[in-house]
C-alpha atoms as a PDB file:
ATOM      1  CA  UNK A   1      43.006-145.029 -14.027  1.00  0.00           C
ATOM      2  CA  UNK A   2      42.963-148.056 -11.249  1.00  0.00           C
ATOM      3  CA  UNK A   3      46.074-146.407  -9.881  1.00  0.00           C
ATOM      4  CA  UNK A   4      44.461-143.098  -8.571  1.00  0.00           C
ATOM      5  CA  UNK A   5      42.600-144.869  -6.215  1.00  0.00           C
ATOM      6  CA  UNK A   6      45.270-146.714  -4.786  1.00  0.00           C
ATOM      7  CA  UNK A   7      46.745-143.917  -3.685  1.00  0.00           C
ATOM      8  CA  UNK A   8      43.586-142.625  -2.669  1.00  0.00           C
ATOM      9  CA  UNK A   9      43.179-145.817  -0.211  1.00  0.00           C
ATOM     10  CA  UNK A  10      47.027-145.188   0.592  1.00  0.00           C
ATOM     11  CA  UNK A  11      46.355-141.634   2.265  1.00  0.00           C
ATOM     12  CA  UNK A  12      43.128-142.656   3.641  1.00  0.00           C
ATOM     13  CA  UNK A  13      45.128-145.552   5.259  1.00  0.00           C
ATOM     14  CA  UNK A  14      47.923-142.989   6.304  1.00  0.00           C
ATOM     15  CA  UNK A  15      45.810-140.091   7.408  1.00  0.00           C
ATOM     16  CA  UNK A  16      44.136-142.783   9.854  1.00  0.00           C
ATOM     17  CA  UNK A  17      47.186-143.577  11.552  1.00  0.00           C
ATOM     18  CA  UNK A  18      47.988-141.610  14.594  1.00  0.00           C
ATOM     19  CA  UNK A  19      51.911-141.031  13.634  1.00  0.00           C
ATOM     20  CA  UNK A  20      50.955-140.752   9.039  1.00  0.00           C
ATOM     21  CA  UNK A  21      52.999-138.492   7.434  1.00  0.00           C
ATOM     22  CA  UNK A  22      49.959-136.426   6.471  1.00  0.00           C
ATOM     23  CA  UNK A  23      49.042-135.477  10.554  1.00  0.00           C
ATOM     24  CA  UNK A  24      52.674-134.711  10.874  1.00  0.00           C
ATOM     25  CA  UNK A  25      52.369-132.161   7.742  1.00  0.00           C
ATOM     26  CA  UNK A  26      49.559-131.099   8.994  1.00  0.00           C
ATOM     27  CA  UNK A  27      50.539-130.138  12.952  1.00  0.00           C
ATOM     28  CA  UNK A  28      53.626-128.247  11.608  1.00  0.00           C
ATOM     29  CA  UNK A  29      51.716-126.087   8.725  1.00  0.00           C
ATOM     30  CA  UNK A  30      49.367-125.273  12.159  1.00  0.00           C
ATOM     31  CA  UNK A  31      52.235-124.357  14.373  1.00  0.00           C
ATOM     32  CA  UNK A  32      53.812-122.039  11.841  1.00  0.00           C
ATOM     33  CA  UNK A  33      50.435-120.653  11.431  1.00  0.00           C
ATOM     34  CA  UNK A  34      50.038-120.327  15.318  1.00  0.00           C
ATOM     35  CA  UNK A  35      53.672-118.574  15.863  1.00  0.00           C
ATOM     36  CA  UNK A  36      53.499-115.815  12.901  1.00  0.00           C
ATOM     37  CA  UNK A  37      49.932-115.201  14.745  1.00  0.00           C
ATOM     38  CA  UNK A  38      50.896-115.067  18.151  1.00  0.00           C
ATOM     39  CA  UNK A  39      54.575-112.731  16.754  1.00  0.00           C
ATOM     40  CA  UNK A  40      52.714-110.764  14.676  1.00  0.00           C
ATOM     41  CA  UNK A  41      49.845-109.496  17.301  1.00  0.00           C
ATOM     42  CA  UNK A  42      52.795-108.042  19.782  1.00  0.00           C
ATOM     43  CA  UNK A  43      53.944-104.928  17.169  1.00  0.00           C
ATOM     44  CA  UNK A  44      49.573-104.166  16.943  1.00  0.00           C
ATOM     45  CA  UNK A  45      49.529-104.232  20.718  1.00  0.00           C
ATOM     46  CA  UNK A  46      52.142-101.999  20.895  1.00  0.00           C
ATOM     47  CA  UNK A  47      50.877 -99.999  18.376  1.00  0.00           C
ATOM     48  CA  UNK A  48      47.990 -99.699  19.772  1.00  0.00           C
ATOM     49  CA  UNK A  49      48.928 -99.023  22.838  1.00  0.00           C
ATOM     50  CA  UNK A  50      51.436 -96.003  21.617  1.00  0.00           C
ATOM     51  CA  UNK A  51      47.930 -94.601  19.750  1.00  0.00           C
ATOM     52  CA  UNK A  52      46.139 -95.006  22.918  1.00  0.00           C
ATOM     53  CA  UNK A  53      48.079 -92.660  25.045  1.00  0.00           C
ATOM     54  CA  UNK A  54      49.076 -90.066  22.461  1.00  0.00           C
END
């Protein structure tokens, strides 16, 4: 049981550091997130747009 809160301690220790391995993980899960966002508004627009002036 004394080891689960080593690691605990470990990734608090690692998500305080500005370059852990837990930010990095972290900033490219959000950046995927962002592009299939950003990609996946244009075909609604369009859509959208084609509904709009039919």
């Amino acid at each position: 049981m004394s080891n689960l809160p080593l690691k605990f301690a470990a990734w608090v220790e690692d998500v305080n550091r500005e370059d852990g391995v837990t930010i990095q993980l972290f900033g490219k899960i959000m950046n995927k997130m962002f592009f299939f966002i950003k990609w996946g508004c244009v075909p609604y627009l369009f859509y959208l747009l084609v509904k709009l002036f039919n």
